[in-house]
N, C-alpha and C. Protein backbone atom coordinates (compact mmCIF):
# COMPACT_ATOMS: atom_id res chain seq x y z
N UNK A 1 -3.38 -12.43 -14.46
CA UNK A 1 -2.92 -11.05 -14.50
C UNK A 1 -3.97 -10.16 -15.16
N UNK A 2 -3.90 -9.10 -14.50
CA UNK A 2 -5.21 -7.90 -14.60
C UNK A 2 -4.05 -6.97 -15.34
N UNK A 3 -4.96 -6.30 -16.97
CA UNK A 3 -4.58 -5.47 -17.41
C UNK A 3 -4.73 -3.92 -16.86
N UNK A 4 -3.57 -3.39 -16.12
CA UNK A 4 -3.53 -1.87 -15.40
C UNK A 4 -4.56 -0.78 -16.11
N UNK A 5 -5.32 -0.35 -15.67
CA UNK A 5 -6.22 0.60 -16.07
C UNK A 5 -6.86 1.20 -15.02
N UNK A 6 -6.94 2.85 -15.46
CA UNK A 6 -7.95 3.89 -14.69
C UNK A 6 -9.44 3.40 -15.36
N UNK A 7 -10.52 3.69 -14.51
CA UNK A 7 -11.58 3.26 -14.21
C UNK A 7 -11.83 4.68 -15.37
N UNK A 8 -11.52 5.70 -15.76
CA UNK A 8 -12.13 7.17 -16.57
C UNK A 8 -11.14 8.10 -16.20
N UNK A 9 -11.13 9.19 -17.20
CA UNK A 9 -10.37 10.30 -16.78
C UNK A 9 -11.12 10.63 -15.58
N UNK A 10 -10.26 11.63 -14.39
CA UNK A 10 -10.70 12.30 -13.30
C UNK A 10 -11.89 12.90 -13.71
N UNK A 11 -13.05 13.52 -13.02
CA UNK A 11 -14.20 14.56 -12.73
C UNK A 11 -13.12 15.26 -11.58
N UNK A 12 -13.14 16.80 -12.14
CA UNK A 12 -12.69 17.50 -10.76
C UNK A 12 -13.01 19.02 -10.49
N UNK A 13 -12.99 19.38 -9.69
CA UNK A 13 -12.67 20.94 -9.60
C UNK A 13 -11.95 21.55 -8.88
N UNK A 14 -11.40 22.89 -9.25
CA UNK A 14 -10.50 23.67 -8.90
C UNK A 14 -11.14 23.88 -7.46
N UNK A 15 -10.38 24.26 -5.89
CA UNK A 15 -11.05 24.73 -5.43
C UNK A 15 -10.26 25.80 -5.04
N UNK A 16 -11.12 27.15 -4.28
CA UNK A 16 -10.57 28.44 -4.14
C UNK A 16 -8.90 29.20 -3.91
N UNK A 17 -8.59 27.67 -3.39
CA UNK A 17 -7.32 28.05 -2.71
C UNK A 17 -6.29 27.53 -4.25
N UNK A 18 -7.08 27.15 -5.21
CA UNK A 18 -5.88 27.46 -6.57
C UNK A 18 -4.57 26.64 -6.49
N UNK A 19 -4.70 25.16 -5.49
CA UNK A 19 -3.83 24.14 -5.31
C UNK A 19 -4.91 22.73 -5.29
N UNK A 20 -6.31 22.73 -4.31
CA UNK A 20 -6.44 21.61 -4.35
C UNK A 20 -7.75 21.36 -5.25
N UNK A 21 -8.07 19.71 -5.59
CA UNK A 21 -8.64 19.11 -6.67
C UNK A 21 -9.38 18.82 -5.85
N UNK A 22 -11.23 18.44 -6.12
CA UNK A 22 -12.13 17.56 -5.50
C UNK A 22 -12.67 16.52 -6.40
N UNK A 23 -12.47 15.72 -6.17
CA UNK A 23 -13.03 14.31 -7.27
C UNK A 23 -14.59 14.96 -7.05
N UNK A 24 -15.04 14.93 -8.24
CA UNK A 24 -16.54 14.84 -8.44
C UNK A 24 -17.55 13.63 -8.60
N UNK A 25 -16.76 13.18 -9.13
CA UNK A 25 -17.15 11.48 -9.50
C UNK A 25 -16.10 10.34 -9.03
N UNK A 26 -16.40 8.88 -8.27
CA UNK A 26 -15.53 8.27 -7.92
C UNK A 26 -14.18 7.88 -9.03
N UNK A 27 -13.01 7.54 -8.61
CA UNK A 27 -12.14 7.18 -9.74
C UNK A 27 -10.80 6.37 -9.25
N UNK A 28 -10.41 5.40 -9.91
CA UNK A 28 -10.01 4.09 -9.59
C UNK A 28 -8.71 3.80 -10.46
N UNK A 29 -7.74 3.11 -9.94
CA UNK A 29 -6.51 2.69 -10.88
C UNK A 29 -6.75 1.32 -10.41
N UNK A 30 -6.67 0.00 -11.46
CA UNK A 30 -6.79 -1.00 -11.31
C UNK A 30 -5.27 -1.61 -11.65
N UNK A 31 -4.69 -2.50 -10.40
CA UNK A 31 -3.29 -3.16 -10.55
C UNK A 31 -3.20 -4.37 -11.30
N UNK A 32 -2.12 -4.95 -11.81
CA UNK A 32 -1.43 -6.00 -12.45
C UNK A 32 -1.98 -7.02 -11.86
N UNK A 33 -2.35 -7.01 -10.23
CA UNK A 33 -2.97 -7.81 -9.59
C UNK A 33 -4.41 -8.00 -9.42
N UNK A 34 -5.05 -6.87 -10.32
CA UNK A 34 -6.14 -7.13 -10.01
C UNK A 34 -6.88 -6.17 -8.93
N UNK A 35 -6.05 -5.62 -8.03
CA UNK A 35 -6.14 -4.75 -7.08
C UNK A 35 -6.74 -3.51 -7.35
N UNK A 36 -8.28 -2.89 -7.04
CA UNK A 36 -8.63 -1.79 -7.40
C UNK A 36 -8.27 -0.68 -6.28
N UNK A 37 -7.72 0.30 -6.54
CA UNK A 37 -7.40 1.11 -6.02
C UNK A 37 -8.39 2.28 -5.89
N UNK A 38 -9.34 3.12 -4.76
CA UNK A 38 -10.45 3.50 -4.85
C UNK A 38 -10.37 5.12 -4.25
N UNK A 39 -10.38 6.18 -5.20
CA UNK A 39 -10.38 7.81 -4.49
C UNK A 39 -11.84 8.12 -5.19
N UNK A 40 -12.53 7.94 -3.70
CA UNK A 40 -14.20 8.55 -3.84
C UNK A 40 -14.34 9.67 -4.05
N UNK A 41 -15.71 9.64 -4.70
CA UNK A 41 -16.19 11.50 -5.11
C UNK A 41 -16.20 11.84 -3.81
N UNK A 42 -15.64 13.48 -3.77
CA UNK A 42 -15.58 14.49 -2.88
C UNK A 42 -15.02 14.40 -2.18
N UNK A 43 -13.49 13.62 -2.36
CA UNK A 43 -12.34 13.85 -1.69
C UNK A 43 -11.68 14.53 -2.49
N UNK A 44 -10.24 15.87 -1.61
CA UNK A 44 -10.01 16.68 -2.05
C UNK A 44 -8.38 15.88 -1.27
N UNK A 45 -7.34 16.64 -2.91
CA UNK A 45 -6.27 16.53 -3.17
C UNK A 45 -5.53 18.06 -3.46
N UNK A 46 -4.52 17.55 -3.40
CA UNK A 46 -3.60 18.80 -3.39
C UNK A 46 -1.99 18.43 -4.00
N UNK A 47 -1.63 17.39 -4.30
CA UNK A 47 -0.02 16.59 -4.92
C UNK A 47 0.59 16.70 -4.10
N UNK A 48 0.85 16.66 -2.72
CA UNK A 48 1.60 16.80 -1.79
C UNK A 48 2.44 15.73 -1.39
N UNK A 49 1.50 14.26 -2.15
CA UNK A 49 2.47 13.43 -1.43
C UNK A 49 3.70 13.32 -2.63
N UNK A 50 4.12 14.31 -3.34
CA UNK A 50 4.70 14.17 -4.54
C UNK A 50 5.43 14.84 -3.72
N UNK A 51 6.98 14.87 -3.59
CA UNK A 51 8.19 15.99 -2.32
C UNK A 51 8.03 16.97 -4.01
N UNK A 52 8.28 18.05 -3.34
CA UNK A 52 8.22 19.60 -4.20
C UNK A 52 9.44 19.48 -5.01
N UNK A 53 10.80 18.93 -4.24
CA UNK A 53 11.84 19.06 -4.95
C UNK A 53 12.04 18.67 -6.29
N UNK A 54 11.32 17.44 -6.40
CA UNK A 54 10.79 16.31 -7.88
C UNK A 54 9.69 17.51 -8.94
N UNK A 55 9.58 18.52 -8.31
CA UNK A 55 8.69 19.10 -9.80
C UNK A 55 9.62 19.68 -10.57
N UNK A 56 10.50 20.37 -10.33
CA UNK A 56 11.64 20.75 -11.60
C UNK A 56 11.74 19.57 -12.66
N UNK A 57 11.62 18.48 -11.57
CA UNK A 57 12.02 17.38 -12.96
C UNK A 57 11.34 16.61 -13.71
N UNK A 58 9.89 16.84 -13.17
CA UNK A 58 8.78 16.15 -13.57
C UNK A 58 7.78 17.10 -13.54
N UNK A 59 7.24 17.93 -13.02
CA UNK A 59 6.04 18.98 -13.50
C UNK A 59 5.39 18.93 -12.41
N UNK A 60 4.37 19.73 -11.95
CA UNK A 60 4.17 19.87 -10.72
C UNK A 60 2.91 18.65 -10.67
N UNK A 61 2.57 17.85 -9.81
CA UNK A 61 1.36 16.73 -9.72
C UNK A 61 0.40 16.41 -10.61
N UNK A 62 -0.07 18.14 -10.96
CA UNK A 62 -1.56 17.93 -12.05
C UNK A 62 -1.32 18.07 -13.35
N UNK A 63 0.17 18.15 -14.03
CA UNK A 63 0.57 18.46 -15.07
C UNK A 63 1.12 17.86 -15.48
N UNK A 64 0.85 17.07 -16.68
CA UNK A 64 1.55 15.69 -17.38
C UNK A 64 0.58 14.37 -17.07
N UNK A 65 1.45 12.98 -18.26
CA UNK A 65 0.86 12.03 -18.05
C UNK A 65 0.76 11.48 -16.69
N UNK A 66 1.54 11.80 -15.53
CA UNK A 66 1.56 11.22 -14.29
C UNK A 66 0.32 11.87 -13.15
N UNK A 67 -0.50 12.79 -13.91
CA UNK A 67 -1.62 13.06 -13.30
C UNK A 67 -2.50 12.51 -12.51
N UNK A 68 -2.74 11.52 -13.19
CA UNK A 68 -3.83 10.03 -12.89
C UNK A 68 -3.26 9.21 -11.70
N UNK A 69 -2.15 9.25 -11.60
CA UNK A 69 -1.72 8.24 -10.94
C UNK A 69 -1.34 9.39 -9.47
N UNK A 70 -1.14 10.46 -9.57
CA UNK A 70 -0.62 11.93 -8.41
C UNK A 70 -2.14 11.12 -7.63
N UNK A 71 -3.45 12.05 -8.16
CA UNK A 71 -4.36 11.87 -7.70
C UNK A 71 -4.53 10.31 -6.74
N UNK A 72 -4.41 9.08 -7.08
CA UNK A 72 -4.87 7.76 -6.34
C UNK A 72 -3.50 7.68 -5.51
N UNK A 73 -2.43 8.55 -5.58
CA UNK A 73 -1.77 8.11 -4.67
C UNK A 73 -1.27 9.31 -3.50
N UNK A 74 -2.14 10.34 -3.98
CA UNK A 74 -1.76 11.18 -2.32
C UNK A 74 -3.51 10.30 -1.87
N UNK A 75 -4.30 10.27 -2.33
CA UNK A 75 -5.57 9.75 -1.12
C UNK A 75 -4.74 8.64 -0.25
N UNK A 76 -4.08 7.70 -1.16
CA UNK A 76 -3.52 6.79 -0.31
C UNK A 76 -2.64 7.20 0.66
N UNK A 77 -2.51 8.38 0.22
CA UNK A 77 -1.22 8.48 1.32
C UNK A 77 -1.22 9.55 2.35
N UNK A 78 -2.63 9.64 2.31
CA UNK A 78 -3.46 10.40 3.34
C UNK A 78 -4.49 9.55 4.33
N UNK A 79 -4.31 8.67 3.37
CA UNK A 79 -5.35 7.59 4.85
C UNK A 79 -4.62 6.59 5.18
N UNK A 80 -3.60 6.29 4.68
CA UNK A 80 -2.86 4.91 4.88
C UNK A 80 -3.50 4.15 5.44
N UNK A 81 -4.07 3.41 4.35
CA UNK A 81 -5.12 1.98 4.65
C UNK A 81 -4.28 1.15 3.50
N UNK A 82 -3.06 1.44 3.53
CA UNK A 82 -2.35 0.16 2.86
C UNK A 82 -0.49 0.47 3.12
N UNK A 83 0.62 -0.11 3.26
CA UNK A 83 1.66 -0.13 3.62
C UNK A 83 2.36 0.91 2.46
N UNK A 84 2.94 2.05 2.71
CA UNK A 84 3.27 3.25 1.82
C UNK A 84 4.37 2.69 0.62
N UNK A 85 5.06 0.98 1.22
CA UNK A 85 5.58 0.59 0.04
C UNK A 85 4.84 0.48 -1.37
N UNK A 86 3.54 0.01 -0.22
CA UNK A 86 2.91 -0.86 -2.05
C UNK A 86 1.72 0.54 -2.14
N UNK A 87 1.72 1.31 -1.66
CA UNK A 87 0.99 2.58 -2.40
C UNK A 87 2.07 3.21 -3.16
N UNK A 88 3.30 3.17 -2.85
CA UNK A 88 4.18 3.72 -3.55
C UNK A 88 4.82 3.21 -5.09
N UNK A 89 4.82 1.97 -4.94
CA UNK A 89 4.83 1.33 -6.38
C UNK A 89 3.42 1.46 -7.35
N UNK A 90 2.17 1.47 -6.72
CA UNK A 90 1.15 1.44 -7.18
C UNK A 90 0.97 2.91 -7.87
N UNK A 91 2.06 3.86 -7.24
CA UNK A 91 2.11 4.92 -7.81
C UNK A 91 2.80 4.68 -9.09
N UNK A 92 3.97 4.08 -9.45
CA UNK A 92 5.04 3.95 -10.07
C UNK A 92 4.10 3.22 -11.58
N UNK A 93 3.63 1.85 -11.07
CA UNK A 93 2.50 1.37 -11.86
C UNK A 93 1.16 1.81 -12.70
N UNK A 94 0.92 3.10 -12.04
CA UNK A 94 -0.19 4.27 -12.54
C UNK A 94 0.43 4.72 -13.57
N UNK A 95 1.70 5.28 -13.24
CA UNK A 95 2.78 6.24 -14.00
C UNK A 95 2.59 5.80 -15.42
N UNK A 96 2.99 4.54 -15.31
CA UNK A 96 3.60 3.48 -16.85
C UNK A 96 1.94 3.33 -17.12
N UNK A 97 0.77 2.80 -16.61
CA UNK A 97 0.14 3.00 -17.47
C UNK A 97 -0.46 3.77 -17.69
N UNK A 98 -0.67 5.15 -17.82
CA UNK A 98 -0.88 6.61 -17.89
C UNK A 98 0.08 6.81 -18.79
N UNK A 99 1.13 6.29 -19.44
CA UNK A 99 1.61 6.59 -20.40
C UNK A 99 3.65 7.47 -20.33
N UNK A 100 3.56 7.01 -18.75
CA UNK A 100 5.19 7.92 -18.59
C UNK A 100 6.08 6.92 -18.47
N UNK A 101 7.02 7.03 -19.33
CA UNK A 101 8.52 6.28 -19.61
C UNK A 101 8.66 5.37 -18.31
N UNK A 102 9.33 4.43 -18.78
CA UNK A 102 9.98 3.60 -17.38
C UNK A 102 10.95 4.47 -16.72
N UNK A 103 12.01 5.25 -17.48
CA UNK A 103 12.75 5.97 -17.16
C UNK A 103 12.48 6.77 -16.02
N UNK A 104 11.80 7.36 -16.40
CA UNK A 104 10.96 8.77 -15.52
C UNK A 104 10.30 8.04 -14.25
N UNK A 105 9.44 7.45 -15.12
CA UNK A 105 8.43 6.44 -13.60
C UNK A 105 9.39 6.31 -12.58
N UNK A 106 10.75 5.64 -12.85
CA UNK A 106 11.83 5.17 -11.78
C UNK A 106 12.03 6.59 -11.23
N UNK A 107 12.68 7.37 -11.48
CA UNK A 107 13.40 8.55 -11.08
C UNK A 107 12.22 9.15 -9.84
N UNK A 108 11.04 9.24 -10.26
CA UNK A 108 9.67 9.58 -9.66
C UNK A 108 9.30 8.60 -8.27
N UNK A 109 9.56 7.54 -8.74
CA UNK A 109 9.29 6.57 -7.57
C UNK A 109 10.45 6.07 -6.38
N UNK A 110 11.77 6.54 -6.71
CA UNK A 110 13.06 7.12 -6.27
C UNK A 110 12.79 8.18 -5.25
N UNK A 111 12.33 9.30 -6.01
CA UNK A 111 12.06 10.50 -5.61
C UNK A 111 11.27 10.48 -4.69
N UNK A 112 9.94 9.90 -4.44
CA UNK A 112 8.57 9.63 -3.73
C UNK A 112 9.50 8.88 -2.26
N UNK A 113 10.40 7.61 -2.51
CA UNK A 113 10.54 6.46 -1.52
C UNK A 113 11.78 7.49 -0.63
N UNK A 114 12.16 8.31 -1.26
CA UNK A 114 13.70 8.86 -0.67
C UNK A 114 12.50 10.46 -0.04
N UNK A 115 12.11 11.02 -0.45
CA UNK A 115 11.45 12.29 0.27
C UNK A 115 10.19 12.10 0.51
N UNK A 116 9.04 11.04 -0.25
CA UNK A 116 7.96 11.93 -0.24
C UNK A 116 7.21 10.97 1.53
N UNK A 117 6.12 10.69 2.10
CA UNK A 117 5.27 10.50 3.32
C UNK A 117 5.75 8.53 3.10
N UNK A 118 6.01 8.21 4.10
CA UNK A 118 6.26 7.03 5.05
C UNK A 118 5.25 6.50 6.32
N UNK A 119 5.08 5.24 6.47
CA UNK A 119 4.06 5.32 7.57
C UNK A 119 4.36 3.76 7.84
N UNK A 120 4.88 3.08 7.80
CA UNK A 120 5.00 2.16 8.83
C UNK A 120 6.35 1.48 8.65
């Protein structure tokens, strides 16, 4: 068993449109399994795969400890190069180690499996 860890805080920037993020530098969430999870420099995000309805209750994508984990899991869920279950827990797994309650993590990963992008 692989201890869960981001590879560094994000490198990012704002871009014009005042919603989406561009990784500047590559950045990585590593799983329980060992599994590195990989959002290359100069891909651009936006929290979308987060459903809108879930920010009242959690903060909007880039705000809070669940930041780290928003970012590696809309790339995933914009290229789906892995089954949206296990990008979706891998989200849940970011959450907790980024520092957000089990509590919350659940409600979030609830929230994600019941509204947010599906793909196979």
């Amino acid at each position: 068993m692989t201890k869960p860890h981001f590879s560094a805080d994000p490198e990012t920037r704002w871009l014009k449109d005042g919603r989406t993020v561009e990784l500047l530098q590559d950045f990585s969430f590593t799983d329980q399994n060992g599994k590195t999870w990989l959002a290359k420099k100069g891909r651009k995000v936006n929290g979308s795969s987060i459903p809108r309805p879930l920010w009242p209750l959690i903060g909007s994508p880039f705000v809070g400890k669940h930041r780290n984990a928003s970012i590696i899991h809309d790339v995933f869920c914009i290229d789906k190069n892995a089954p949206s279950d296990e990008v979706h827990q891998m989200y849940y797994d970011a959450c907790i180690c980024a520092g957000v309650n089990k509590t919350k993590a659940q409600i979030m990963l609830t929230g994600i499996k019941i509204g947010g992008p599906t793909w196979d």
